[in-house]
PDB file of N, CA and C in Angstrom:
ATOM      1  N   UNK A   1     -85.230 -90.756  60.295  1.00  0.00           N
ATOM      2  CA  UNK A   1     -84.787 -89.588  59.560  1.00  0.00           C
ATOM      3  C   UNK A   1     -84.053 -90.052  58.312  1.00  0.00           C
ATOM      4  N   UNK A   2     -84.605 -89.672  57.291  1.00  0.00           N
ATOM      5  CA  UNK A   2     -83.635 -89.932  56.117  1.00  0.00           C
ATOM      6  C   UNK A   2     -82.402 -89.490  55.847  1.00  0.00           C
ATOM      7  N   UNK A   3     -81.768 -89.976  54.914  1.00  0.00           N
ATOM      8  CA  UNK A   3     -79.997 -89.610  54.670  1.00  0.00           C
ATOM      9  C   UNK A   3     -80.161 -88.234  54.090  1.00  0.00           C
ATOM     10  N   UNK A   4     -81.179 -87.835  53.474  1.00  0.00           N
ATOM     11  CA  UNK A   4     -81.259 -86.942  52.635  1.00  0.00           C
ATOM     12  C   UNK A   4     -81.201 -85.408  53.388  1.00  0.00           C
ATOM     13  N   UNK A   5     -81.923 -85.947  54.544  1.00  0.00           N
ATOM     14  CA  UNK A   5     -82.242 -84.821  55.440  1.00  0.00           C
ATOM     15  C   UNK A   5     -80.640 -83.750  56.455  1.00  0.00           C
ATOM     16  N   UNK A   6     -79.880 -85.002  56.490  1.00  0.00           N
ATOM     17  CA  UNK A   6     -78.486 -84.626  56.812  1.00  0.00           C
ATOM     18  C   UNK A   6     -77.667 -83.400  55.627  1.00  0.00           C
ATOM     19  N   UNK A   7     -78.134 -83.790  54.531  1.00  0.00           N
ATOM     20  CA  UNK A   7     -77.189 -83.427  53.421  1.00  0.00           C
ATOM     21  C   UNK A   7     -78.073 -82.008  53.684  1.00  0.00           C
ATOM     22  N   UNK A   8     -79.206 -82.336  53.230  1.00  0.00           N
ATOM     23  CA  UNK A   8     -79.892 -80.587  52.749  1.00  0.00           C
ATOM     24  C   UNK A   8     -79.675 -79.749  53.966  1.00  0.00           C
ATOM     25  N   UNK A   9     -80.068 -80.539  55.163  1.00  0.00           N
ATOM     26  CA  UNK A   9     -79.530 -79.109  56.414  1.00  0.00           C
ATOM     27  C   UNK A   9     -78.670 -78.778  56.632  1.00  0.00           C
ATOM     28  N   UNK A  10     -77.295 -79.272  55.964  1.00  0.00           N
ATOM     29  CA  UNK A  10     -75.942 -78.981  55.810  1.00  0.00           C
ATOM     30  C   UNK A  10     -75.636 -78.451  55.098  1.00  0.00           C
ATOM     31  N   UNK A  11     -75.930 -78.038  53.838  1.00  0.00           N
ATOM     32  CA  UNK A  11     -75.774 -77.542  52.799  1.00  0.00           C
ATOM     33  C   UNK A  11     -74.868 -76.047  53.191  1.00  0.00           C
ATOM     34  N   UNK A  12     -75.573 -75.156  54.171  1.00  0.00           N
ATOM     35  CA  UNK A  12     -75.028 -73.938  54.178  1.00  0.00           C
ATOM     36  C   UNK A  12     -73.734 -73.827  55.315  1.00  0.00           C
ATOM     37  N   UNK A  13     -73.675 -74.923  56.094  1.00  0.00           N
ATOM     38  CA  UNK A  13     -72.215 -75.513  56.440  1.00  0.00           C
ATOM     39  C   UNK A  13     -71.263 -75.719  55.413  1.00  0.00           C
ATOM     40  N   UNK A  14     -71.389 -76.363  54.707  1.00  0.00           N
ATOM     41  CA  UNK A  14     -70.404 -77.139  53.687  1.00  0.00           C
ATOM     42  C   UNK A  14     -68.925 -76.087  53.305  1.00  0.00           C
ATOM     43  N   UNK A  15     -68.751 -74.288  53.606  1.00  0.00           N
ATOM     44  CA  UNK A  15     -67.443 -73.862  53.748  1.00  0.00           C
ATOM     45  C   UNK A  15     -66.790 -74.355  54.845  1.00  0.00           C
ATOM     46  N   UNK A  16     -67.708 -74.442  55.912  1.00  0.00           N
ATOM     47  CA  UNK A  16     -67.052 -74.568  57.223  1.00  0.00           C
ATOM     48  C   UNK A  16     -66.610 -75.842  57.632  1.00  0.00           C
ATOM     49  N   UNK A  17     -67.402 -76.878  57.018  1.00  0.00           N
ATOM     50  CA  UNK A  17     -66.615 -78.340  56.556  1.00  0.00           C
ATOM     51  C   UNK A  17     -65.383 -78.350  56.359  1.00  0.00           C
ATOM     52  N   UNK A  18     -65.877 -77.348  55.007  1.00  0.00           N
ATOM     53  CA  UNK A  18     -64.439 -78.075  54.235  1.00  0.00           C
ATOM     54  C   UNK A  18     -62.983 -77.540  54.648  1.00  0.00           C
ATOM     55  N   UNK A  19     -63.207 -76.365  55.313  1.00  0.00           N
ATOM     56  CA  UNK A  19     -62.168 -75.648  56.363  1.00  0.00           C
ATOM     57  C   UNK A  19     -61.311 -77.325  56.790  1.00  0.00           C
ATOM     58  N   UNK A  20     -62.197 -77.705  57.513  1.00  0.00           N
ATOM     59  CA  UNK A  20     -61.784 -78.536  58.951  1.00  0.00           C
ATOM     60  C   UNK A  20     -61.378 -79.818  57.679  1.00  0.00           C
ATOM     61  N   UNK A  21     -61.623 -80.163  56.828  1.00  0.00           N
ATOM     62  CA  UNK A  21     -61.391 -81.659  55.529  1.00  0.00           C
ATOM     63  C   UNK A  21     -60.013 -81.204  55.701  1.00  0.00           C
ATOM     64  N   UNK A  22     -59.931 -79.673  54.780  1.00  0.00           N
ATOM     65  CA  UNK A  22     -58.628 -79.144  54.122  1.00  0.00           C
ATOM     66  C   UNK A  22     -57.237 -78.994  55.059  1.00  0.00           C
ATOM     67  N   UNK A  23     -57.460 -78.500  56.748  1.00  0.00           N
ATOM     68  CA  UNK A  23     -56.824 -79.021  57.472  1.00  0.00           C
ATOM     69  C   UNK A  23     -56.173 -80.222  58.081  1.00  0.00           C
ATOM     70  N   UNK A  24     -57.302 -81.519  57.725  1.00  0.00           N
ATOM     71  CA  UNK A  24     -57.190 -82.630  58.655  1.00  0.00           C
ATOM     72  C   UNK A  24     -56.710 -84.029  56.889  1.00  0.00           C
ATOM     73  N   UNK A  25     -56.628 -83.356  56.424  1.00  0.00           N
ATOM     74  CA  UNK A  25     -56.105 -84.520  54.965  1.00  0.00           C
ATOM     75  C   UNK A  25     -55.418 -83.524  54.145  1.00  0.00           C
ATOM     76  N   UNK A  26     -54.590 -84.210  53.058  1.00  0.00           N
ATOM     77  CA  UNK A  26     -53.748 -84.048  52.472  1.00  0.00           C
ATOM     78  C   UNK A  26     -54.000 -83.974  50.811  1.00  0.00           C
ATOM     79  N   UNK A  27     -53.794 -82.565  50.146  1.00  0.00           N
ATOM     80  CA  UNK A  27     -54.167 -82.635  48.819  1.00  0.00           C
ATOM     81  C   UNK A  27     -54.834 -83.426  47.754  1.00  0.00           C
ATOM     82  N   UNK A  28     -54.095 -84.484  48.126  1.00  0.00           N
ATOM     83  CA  UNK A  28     -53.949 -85.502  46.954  1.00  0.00           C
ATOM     84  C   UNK A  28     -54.773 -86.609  47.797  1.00  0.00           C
ATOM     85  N   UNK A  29     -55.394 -86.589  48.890  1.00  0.00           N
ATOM     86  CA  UNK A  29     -55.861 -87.707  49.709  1.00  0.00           C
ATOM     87  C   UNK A  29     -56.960 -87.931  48.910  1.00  0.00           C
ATOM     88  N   UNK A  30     -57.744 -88.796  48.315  1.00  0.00           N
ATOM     89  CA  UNK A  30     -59.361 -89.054  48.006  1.00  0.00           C
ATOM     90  C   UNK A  30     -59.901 -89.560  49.105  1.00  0.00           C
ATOM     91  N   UNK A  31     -61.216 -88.842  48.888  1.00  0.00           N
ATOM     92  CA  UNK A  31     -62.633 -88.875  50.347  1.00  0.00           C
ATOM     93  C   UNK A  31     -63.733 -89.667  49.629  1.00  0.00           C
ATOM     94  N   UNK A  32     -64.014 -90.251  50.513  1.00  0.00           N
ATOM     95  CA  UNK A  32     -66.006 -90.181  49.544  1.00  0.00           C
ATOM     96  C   UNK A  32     -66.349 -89.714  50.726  1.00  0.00           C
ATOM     97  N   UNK A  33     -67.923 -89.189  50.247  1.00  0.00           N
ATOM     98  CA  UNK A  33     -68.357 -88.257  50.817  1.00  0.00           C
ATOM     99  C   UNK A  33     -69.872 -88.788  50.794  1.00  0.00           C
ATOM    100  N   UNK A  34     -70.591 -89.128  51.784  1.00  0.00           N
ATOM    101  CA  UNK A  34     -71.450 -89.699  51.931  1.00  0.00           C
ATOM    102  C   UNK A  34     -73.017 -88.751  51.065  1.00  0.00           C
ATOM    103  N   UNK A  35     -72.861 -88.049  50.082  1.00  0.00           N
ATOM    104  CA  UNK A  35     -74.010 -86.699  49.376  1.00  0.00           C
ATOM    105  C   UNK A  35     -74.873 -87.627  48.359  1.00  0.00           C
ATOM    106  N   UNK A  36     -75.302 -88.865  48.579  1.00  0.00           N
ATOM    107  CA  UNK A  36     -76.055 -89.617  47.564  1.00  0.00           C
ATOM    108  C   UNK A  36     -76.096 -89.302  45.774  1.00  0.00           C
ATOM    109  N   UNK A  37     -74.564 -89.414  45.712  1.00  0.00           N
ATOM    110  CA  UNK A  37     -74.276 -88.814  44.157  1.00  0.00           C
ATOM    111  C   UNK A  37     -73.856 -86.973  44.097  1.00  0.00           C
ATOM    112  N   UNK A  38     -74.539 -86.208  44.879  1.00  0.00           N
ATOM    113  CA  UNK A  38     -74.239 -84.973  44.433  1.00  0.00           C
ATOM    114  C   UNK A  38     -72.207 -84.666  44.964  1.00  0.00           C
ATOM    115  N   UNK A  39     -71.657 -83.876  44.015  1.00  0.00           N
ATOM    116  CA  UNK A  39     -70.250 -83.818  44.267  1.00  0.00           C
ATOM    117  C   UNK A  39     -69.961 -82.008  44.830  1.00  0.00           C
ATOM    118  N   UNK A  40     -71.123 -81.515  45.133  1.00  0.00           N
ATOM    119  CA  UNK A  40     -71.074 -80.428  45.781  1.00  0.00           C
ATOM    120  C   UNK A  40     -69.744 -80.024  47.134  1.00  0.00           C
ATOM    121  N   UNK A  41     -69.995 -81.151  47.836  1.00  0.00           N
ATOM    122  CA  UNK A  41     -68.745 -81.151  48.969  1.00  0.00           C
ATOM    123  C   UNK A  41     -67.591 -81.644  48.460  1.00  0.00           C
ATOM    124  N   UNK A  42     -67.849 -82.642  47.781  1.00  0.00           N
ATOM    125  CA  UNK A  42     -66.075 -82.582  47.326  1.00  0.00           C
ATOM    126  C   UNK A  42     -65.174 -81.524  46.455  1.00  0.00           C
ATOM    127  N   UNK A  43     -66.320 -80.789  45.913  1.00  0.00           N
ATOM    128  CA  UNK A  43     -65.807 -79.269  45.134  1.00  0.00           C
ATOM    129  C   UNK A  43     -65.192 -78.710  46.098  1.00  0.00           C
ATOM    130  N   UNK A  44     -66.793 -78.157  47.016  1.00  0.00           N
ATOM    131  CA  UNK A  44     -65.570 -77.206  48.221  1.00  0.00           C
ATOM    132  C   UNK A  44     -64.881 -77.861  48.752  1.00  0.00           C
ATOM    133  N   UNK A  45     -64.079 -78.801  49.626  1.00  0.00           N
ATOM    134  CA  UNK A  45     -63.398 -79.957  49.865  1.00  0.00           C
ATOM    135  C   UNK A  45     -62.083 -79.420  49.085  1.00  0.00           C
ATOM    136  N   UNK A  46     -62.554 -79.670  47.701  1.00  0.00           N
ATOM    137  CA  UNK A  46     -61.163 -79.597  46.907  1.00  0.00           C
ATOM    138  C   UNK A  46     -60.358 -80.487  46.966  1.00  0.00           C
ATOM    139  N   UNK A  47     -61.451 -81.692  46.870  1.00  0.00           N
ATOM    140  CA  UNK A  47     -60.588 -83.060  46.959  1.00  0.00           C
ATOM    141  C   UNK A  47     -61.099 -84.043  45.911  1.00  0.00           C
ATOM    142  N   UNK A  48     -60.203 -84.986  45.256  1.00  0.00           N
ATOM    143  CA  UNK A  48     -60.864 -85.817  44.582  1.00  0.00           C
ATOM    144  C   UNK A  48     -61.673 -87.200  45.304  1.00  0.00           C
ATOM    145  N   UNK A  49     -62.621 -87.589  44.743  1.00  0.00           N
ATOM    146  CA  UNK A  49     -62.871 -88.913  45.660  1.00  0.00           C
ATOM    147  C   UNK A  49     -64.949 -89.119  44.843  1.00  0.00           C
ATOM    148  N   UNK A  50     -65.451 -89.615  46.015  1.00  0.00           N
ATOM    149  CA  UNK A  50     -66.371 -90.551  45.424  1.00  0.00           C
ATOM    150  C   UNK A  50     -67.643 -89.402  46.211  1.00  0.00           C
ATOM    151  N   UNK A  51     -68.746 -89.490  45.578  1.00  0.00           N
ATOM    152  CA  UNK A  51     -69.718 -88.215  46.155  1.00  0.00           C
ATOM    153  C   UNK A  51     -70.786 -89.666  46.608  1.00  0.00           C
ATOM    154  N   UNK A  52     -70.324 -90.585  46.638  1.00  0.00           N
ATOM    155  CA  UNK A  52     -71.408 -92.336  47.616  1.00  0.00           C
ATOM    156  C   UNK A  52     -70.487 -92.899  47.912  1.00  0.00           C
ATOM    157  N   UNK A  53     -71.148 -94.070  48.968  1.00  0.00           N
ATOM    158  CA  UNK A  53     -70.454 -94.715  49.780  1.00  0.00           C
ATOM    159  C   UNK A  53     -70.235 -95.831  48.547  1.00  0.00           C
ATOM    160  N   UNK A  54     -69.620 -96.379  47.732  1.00  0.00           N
ATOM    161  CA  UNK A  54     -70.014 -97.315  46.612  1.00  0.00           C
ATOM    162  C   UNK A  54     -69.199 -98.619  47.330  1.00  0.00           C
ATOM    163  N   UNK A  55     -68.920 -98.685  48.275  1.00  0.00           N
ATOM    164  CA  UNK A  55     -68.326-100.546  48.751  1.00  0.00           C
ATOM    165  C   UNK A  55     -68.096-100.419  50.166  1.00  0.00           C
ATOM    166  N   UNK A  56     -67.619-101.305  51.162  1.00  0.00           N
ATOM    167  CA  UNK A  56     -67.197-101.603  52.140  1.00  0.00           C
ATOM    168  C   UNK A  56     -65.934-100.904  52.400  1.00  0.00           C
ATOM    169  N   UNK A  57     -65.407-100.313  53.416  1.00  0.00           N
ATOM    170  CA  UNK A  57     -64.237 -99.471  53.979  1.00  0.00           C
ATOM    171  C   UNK A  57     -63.145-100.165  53.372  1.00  0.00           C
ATOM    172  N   UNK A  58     -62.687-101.729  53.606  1.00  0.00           N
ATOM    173  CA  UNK A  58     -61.514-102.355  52.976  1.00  0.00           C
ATOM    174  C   UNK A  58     -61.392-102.535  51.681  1.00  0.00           C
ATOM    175  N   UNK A  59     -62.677-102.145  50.884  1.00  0.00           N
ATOM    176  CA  UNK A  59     -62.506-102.263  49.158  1.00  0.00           C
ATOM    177  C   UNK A  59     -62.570-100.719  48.856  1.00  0.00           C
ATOM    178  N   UNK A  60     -62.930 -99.587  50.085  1.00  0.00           N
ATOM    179  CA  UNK A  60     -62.571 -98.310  49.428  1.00  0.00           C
ATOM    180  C   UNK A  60     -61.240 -97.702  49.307  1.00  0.00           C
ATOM    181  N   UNK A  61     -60.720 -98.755  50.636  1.00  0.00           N
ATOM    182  CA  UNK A  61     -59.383 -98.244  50.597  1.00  0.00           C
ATOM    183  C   UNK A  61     -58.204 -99.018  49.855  1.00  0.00           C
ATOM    184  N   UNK A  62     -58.681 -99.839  49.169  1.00  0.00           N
ATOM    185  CA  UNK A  62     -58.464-100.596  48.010  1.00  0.00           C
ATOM    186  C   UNK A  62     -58.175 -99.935  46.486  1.00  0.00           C
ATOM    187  N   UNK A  63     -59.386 -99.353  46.945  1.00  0.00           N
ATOM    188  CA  UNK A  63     -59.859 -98.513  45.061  1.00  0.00           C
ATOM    189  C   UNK A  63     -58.550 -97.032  45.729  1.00  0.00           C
ATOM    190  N   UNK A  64     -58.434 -96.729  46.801  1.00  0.00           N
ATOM    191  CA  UNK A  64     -57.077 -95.675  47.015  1.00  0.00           C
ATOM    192  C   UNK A  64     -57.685 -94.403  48.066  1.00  0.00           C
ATOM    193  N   UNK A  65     -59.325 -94.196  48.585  1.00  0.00           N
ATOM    194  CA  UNK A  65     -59.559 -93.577  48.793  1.00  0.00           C
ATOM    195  C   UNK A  65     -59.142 -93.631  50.749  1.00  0.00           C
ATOM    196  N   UNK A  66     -59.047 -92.402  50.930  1.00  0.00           N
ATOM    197  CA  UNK A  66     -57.997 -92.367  52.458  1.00  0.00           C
ATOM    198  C   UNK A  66     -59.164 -92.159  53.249  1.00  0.00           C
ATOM    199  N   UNK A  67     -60.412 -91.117  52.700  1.00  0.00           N
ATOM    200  CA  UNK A  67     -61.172 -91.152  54.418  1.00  0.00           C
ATOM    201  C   UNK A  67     -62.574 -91.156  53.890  1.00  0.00           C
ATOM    202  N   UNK A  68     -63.827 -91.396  54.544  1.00  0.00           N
ATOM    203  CA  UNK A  68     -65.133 -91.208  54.643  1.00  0.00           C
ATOM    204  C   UNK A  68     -65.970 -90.122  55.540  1.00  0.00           C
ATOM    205  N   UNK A  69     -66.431 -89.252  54.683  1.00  0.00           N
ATOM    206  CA  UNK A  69     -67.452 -88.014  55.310  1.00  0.00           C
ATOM    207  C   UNK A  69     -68.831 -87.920  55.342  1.00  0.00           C
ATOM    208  N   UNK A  70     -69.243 -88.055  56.468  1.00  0.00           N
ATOM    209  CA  UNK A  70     -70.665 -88.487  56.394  1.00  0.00           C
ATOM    210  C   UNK A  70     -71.652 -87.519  57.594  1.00  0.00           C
ATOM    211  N   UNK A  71     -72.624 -87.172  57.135  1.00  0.00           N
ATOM    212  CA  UNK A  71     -73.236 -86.252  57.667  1.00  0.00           C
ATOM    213  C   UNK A  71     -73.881 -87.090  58.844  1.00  0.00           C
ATOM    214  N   UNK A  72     -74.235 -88.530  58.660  1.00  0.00           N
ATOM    215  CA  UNK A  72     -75.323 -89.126  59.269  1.00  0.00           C
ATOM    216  C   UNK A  72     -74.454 -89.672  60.378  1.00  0.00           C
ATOM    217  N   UNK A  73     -74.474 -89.389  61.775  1.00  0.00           N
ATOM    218  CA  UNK A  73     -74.010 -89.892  62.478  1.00  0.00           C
ATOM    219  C   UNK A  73     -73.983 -91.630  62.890  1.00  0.00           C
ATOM    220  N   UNK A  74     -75.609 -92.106  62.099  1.00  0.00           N
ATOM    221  CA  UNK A  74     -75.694 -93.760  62.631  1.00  0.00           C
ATOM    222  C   UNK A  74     -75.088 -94.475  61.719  1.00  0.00           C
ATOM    223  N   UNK A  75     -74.780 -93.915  60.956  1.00  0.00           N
ATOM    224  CA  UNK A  75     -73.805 -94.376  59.250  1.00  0.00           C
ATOM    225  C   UNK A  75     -72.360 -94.417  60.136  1.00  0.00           C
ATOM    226  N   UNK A  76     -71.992 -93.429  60.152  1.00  0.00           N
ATOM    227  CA  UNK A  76     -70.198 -93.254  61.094  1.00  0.00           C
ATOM    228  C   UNK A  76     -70.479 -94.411  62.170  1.00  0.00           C
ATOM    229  N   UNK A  77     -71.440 -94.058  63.280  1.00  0.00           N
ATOM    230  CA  UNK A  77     -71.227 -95.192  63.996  1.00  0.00           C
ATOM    231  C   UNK A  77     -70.840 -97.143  63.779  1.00  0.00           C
ATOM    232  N   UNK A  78     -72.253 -97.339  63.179  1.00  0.00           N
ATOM    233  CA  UNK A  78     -72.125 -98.384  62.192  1.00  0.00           C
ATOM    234  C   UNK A  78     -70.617 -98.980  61.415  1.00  0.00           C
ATOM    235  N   UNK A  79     -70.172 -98.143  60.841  1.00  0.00           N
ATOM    236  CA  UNK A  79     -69.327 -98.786  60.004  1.00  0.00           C
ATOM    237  C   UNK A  79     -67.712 -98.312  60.792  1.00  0.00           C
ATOM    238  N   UNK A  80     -68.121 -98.057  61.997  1.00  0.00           N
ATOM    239  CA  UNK A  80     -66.789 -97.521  62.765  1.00  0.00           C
ATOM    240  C   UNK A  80     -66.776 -98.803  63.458  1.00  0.00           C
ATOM    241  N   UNK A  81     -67.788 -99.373  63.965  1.00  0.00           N
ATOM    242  CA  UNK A  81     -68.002-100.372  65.314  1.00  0.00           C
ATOM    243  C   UNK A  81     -67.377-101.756  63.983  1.00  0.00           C
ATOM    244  N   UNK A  82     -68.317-101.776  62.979  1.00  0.00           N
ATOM    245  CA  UNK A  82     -67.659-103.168  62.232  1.00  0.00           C
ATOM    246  C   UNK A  82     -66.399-103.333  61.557  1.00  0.00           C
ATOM    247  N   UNK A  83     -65.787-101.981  61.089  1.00  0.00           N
ATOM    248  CA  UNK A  83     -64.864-102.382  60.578  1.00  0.00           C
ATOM    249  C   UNK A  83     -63.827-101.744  61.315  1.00  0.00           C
ATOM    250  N   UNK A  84     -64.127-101.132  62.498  1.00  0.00           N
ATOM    251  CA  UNK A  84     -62.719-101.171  63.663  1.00  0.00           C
ATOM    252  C   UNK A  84     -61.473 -99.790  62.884  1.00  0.00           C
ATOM    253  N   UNK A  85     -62.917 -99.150  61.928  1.00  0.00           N
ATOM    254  CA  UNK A  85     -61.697 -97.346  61.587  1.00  0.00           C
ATOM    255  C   UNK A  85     -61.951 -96.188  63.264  1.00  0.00           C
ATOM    256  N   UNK A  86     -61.007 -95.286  62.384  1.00  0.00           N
ATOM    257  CA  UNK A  86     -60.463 -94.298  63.737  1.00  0.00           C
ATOM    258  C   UNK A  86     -60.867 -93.270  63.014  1.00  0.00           C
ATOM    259  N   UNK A  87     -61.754 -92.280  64.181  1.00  0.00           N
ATOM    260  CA  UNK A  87     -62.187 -90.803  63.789  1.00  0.00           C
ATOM    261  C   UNK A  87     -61.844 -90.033  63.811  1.00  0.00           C
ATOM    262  N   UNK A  88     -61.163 -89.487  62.467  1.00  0.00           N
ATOM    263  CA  UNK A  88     -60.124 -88.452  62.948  1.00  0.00           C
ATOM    264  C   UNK A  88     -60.880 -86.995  63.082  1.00  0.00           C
ATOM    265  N   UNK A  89     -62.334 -86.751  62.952  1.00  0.00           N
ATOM    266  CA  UNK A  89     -62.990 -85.649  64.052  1.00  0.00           C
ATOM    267  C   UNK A  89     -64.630 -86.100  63.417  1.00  0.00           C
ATOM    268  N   UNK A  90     -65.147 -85.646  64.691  1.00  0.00           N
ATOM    269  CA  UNK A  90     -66.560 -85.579  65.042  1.00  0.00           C
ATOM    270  C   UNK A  90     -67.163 -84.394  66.029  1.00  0.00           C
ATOM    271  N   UNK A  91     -68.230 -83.847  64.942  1.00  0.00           N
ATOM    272  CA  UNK A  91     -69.137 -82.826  65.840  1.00  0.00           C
ATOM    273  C   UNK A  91     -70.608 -83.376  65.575  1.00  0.00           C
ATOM    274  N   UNK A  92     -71.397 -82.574  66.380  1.00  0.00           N
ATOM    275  CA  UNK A  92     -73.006 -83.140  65.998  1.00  0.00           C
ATOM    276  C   UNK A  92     -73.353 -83.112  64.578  1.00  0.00           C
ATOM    277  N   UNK A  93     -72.691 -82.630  63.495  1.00  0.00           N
ATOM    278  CA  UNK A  93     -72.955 -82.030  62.354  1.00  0.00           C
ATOM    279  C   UNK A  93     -72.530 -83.009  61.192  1.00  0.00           C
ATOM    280  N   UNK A  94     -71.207 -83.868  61.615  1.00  0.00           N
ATOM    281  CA  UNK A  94     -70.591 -85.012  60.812  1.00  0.00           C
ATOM    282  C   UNK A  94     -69.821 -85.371  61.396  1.00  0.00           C
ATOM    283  N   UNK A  95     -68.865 -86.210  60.576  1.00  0.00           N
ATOM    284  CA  UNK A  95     -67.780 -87.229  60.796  1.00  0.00           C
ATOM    285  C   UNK A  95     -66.840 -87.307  60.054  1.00  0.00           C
ATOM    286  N   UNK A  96     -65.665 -87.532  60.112  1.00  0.00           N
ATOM    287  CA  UNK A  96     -64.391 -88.233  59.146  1.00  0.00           C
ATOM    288  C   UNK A  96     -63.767 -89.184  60.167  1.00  0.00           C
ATOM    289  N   UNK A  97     -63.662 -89.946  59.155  1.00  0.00           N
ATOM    290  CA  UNK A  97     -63.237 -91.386  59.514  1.00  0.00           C
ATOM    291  C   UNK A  97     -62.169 -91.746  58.504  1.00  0.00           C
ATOM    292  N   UNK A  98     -61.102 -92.140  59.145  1.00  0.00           N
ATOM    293  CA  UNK A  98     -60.102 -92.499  58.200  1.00  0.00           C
ATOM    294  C   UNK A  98     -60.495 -93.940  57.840  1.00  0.00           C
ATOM    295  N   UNK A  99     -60.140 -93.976  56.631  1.00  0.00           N
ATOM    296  CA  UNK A  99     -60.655 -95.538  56.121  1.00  0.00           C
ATOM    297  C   UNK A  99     -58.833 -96.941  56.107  1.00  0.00           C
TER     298      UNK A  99
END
């Protein structure tokens, strides 16, 4: 299944996302947001941050950004198991992962 396929069937989620972002982080927190360039979710979000994954978890949280949102569950898994982050929520639908 492609990455692409996560984003577009989500699309008409993305208020109900950002409900649960806007609760679980802090104004000023920056996200990237796993949308292959588009900054659609970080609008509703209402957060600043990165609309790609552009480096490794320890150089994102480097560049200042606090968490990672990703629709694709084998993406969250993956980079949860290697670089040893904590999920601060998961449904079948996505992930946040504090970086």
């Amino acid at each position: 299944v492609s990455q692409s396929r996560y984003y577009y069937y989500s699309l008409s989620d993305i208020p109900q996302f950002a409900k649960v972002v806007k609760d679980l982080t802090d104004p000023n927190d920056k996200i990237v947001v796993d949308t292959q360039g588009d900054t659609t979710t970080l609008f509703a979000f209402d957060r600043k941050g990165s609309p790609a994954i552009i480096g490794i978890p320890p150089e994102l949280k480097d560049m200042g950004y606090s968490y990672l949102f990703t629709y694709n569950q084998e993406t969250a898994d993956n980079l949860i198991r290697d670089f040893d982050l904590d999920v601060v929520f998961r449904n079948n639908r996505f992930v946040l992962i504090k970086l």
